[in-house]
Protein backbone atom coordinates (compact mmCIF):
# COMPACT_ATOMS: atom_id res chain seq x y z
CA UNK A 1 -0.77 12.25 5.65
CA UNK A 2 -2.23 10.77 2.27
CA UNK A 3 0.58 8.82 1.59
CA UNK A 4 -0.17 6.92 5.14
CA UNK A 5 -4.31 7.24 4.85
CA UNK A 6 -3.94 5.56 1.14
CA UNK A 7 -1.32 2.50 2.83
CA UNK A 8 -4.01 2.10 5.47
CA UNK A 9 -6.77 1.85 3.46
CA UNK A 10 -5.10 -0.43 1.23
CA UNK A 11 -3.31 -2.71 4.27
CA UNK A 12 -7.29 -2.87 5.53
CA UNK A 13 -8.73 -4.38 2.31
CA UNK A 14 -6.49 -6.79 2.54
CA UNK A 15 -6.88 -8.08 5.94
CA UNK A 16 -9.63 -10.27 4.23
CA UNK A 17 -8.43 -12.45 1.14
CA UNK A 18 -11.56 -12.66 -0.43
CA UNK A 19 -11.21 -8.99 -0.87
CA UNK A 20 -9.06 -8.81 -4.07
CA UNK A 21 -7.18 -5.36 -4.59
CA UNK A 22 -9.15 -3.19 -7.36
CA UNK A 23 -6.76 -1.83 -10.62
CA UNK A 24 -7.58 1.38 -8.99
CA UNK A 25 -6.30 -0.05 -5.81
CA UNK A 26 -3.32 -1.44 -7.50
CA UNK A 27 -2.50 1.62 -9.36
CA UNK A 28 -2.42 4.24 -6.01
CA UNK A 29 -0.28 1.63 -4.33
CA UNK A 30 1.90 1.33 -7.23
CA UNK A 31 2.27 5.02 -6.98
CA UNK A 32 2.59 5.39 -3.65
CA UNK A 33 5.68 2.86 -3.50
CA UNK A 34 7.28 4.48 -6.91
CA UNK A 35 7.28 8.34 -6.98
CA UNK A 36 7.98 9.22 -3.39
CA UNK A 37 10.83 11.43 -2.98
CA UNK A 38 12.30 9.47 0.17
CA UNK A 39 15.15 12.32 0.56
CA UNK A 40 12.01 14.60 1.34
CA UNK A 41 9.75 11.58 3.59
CA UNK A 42 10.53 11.82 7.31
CA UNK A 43 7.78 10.21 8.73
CA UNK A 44 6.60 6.79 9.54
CA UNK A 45 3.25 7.21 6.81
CA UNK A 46 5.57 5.10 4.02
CA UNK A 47 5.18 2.08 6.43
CA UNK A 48 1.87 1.48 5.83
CA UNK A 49 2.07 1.44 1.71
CA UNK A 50 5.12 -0.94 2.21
CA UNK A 51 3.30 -3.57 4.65
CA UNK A 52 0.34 -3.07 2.23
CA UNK A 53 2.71 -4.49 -1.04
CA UNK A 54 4.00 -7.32 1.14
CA UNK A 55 0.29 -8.42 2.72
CA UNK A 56 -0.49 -8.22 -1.10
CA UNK A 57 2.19 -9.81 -2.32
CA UNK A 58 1.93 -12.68 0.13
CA UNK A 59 -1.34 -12.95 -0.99
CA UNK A 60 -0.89 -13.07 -4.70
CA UNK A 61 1.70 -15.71 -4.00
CA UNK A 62 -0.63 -18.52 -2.97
């Protein structure tokens, strides 16, 4: 449940792109990608951290 509340928190700050990520920001998705166990994740909540790197990263990119 927090991993997926912390993606879509994330994933909604950056539906505007004058709405830069904080370090905070940066660091909990950082996190959130990096020390998952996926062997123990069966749910759909790592979605939202992933689409949140990629809107970010597609944003960085420009």
């Amino acid at each position: 449940m927090a991993l997926r509340e912390l993606g879509e928190s994330i994933l909604i700050t950056l539906t505007s792109p004058e709405m830069p990520l904080t370090p905070v920001q940066e660091q909990c998705l950082e996190q959130a990608l990096t020390q998952v166990d996926y062997k123990l994740l069966f749910s759909y909540g790592m979605l939202y951290p992933q689409a949140a790197f990629w809107r970010w990263a597609s944003l960085t990119a420009r």
